[in-house]
Protein backbone atom coordinates (compact mmCIF):
# COMPACT_ATOMS: atom_id res chain seq x y z
CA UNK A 1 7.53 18.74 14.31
CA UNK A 2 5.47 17.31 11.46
CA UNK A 3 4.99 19.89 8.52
CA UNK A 4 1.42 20.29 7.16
CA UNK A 5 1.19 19.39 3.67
CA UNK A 6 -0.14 22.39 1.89
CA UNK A 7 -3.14 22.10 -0.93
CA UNK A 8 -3.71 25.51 -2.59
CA UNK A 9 -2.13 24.63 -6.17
CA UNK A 10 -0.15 22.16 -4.89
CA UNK A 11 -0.09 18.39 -7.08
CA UNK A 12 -1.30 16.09 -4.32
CA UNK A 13 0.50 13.35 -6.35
CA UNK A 14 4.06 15.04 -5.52
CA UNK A 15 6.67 13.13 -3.23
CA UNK A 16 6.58 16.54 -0.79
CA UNK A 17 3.38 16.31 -0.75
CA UNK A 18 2.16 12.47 -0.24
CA UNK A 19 4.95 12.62 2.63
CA UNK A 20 3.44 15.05 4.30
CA UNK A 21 0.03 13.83 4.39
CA UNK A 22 1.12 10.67 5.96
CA UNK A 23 3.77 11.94 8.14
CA UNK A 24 0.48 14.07 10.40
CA UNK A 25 -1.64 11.17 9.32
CA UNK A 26 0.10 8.45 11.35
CA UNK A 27 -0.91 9.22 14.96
CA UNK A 28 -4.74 8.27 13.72
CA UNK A 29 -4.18 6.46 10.27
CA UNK A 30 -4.32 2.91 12.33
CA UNK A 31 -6.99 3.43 14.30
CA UNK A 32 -9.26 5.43 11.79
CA UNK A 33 -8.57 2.50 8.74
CA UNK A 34 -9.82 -0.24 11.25
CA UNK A 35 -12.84 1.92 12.56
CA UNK A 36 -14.23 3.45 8.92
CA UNK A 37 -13.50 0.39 7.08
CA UNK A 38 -15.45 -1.40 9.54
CA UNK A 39 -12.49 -3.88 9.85
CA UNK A 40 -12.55 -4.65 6.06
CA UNK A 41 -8.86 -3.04 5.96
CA UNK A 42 -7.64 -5.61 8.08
CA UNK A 43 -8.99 -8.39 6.29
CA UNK A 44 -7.86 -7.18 2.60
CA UNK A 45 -4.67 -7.07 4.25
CA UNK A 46 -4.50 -10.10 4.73
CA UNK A 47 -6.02 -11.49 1.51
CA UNK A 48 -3.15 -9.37 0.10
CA UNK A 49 -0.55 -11.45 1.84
CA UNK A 50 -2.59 -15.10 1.28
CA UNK A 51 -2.89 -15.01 -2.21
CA UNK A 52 0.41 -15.66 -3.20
CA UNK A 53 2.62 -18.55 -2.18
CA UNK A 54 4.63 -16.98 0.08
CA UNK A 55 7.57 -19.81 1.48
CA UNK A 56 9.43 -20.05 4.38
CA UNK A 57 13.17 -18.26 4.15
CA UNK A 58 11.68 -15.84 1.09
CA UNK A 59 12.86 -12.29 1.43
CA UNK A 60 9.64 -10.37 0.71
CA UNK A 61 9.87 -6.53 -0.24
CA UNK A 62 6.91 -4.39 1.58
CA UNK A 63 6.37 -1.29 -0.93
CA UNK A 64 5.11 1.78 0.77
CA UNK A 65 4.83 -0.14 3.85
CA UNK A 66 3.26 2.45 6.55
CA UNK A 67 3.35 1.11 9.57
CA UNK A 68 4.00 -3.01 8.99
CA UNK A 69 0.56 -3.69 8.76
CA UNK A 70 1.35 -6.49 6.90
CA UNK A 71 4.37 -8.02 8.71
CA UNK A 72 2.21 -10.14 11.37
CA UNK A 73 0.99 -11.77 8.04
CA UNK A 74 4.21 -11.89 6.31
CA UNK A 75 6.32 -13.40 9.11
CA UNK A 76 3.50 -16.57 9.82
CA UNK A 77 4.64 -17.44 5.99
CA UNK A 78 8.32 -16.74 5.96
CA UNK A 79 9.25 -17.75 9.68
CA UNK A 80 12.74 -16.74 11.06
CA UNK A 81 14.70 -18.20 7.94
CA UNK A 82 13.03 -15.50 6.08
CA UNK A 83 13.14 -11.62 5.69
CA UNK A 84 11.33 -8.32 5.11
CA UNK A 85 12.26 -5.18 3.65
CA UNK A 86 9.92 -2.48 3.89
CA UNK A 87 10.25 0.79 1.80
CA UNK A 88 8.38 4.03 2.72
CA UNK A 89 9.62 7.71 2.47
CA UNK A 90 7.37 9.11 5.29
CA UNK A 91 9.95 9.50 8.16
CA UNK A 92 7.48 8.98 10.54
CA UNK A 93 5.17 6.05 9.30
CA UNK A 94 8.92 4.41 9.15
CA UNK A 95 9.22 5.48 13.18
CA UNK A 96 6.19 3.89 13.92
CA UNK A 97 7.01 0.66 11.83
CA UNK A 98 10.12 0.39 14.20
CA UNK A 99 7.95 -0.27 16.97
CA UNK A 100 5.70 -2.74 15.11
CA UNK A 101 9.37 -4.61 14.30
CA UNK A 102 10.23 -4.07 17.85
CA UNK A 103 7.37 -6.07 18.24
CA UNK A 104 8.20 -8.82 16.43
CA UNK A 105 12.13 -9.38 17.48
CA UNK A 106 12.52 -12.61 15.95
CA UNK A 107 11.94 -11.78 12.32
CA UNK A 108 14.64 -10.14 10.23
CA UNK A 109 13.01 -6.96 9.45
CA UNK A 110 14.48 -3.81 7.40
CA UNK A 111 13.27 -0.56 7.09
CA UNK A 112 14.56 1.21 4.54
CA UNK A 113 12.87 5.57 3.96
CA UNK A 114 13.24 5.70 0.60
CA UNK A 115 10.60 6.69 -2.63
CA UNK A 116 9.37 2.95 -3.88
CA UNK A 117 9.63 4.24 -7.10
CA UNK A 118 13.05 4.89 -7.12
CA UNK A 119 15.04 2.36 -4.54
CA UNK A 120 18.21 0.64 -3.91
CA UNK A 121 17.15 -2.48 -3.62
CA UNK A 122 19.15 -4.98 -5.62
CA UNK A 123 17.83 -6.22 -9.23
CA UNK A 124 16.51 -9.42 -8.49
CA UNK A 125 16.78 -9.88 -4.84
CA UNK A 126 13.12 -10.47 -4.09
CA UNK A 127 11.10 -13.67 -4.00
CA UNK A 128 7.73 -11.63 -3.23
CA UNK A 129 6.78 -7.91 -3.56
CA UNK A 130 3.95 -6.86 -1.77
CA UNK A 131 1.88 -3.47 -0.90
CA UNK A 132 -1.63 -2.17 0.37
CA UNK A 133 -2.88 0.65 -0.04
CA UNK A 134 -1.03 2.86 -1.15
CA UNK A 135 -1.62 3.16 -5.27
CA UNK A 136 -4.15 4.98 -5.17
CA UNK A 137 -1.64 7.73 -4.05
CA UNK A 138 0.10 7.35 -7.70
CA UNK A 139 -0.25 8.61 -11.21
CA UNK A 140 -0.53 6.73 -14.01
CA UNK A 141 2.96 7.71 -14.72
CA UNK A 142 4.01 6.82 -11.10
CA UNK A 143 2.07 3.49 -11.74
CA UNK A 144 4.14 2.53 -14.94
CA UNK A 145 7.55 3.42 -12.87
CA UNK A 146 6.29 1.69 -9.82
CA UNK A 147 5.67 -1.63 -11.82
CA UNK A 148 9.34 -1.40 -13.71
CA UNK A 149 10.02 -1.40 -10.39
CA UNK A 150 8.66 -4.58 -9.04
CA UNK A 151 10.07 -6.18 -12.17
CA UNK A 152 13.49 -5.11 -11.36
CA UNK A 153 13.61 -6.01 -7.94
CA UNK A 154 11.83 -9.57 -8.42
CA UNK A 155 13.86 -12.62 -9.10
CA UNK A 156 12.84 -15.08 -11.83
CA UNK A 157 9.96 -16.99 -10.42
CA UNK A 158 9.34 -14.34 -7.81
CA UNK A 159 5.78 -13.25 -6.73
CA UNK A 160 3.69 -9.95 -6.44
CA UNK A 161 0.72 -9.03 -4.94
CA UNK A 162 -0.72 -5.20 -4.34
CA UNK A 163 -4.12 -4.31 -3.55
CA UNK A 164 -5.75 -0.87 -3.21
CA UNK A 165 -9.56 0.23 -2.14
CA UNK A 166 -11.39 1.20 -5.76
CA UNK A 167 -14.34 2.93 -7.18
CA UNK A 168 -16.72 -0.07 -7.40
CA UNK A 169 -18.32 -0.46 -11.11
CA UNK A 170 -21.73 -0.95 -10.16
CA UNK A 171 -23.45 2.91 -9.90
CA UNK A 172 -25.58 2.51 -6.95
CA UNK A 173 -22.70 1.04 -4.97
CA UNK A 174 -20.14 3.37 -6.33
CA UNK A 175 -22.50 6.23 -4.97
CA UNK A 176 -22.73 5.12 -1.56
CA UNK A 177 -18.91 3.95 -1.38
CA UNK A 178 -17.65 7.27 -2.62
CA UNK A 179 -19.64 9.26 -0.38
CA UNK A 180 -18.74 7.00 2.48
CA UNK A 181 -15.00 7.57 1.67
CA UNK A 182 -15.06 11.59 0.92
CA UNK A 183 -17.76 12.75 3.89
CA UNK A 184 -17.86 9.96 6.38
CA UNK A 185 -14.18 8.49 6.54
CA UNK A 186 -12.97 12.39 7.54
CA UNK A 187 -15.50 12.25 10.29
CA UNK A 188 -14.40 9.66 11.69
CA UNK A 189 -10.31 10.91 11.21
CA UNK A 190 -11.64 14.09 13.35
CA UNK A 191 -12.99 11.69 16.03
CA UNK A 192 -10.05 10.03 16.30
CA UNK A 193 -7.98 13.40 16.88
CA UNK A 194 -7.13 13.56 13.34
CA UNK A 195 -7.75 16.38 11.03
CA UNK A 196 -10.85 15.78 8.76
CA UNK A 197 -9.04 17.34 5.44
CA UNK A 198 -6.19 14.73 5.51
CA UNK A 199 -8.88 11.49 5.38
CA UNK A 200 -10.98 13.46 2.89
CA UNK A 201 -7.96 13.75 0.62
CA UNK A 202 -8.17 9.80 0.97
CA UNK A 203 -11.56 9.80 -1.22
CA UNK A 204 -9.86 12.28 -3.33
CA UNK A 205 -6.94 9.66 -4.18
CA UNK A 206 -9.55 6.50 -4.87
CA UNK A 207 -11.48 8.74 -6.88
CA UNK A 208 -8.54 9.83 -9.19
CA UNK A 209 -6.98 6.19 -9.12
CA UNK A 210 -10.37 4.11 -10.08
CA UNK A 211 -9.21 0.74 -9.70
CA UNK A 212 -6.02 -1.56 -9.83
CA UNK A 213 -7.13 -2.05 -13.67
CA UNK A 214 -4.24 0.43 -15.12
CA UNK A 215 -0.93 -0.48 -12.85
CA UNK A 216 -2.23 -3.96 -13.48
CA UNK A 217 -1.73 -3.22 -17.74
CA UNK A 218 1.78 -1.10 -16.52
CA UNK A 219 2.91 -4.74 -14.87
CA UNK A 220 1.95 -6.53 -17.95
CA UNK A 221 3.86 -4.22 -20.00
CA UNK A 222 6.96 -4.11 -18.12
CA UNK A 223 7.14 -7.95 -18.40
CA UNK A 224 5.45 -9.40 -15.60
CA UNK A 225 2.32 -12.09 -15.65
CA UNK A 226 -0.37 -10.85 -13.45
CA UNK A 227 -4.39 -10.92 -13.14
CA UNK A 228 -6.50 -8.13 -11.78
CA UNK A 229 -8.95 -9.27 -8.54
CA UNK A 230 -11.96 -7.64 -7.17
CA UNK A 231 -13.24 -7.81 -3.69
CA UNK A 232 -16.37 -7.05 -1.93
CA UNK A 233 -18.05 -5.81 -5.58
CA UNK A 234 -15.04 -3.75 -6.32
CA UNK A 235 -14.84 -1.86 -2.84
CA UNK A 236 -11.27 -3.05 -3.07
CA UNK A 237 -9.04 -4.44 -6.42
CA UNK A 238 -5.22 -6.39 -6.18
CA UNK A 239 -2.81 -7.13 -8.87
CA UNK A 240 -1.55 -10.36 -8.53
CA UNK A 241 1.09 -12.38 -10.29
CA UNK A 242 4.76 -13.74 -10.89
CA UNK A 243 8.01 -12.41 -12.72
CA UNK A 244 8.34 -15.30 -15.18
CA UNK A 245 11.31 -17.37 -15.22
């Protein structure tokens, strides 16, 4: 049985904590993203994944990978020469990644439950590190550890690419968005047989983490060359760049 993360005085940025949320998120966390995002999830996704240079036979790293949203993606760029290892320390967003590997037999695929911010991956075994969605789940502490991270596990050369939804700049917009996210996206969780307080603790997150802006200066200072996107005015950010040689 899936324990209910408790809130009363409790740091929602805590490992207990973040787990879980996700672990009683996942039998709606799918469905709801595609349905309150209006399918936008699905295509930052995949902007996440196509704006890098991802080759065939690269072994890519998947940080915080839910439920392999990104491995259909992933595995059109890497083919079977390649391979994917996917961290995440909710149990059961790793159970339900099994299946979507199940799904896709032919690919060498590895899920590893462990805290992204403190793996065993190799140094320097990684061509490409990727992750959506979940920074905005981090501190700014986490963020600095998170990018020392990437930089450890990247080789020379090697690639990165996270992107997170963000507080757009522009008021009006950031007025709407927000209220979309904290009052409308938990609606739409309770439709879906989810409970409401878990996808309003989703607006909670964006609105603590802003934008990609700050773990984009926390990869810069831990050595790595990247820029800072925007997408759809902001609604979204990525940090995107390479571990130079």
């Amino acid at each position: 049985m899936v324990s209910k993360p408790q809130r009363s005085g409790t740091d929602i940025h805590s490992n207990q904590f973040v787990q879980g949320l996700f672990d009683e998120m996942s039998a709606t966390y799918g469905r709801a993203n595609i349905v309150s995002s209006v399918g936008f999830c699905v295509r930052w996704r995949k902007k996440c994944v196509q704006q890098i240079d991802i080759k065939a036979g690269d072994s890519v790293v998947d940080l915080m990978s839910g439920m392999g949203e990104l491995w259909p993606s992933i595995t059109e760029k890497v083919r079977s020469s390649g391979e994917i290892k996917a961290i995440d320390f909710s149990p059961v967003m790793c159970e339900k990644s099994r299946v979507a590997a199940e799904r896709l037999d032919k690919f060498d695929i590895q899920i590893i439950q462990e805290d992204a911010l403190k793996n065993s991956l190799p140094d320097e075994s990684a061509d490409v590190v990727v992750s959506t969605f979940g920074l905005k789940t981090l501190t700014k502490e986490q963020c600095k550890q998170l990018a020392k991270e990437v930089f450890r596990i990247l080789k020379p050369g090697g690639k990165l690419s996270l992107l997170e939804i963000s507080v757009p700049r522009f008021r009006p917009l950031r007025l709407v968005y927000m209220f979309y996210l904290k009052y409308i996206v938990p609606l739409f969780g309770q439709m879906l047989l989810g409970n409401p307080e878990n996808y309003r603790m989703l607006g909670k997150y964006t609105e603590k983490f802003g934008d990609c802006s700050y773990f984009g200066e926390s990869c810069s200072k831990a050595g790595l060359k990247v820029i800072t996107r925007r997408f759809f005015f902001g609604c979204a950010t990525a940090v995107v760049g390479q571990k130079l040689q």
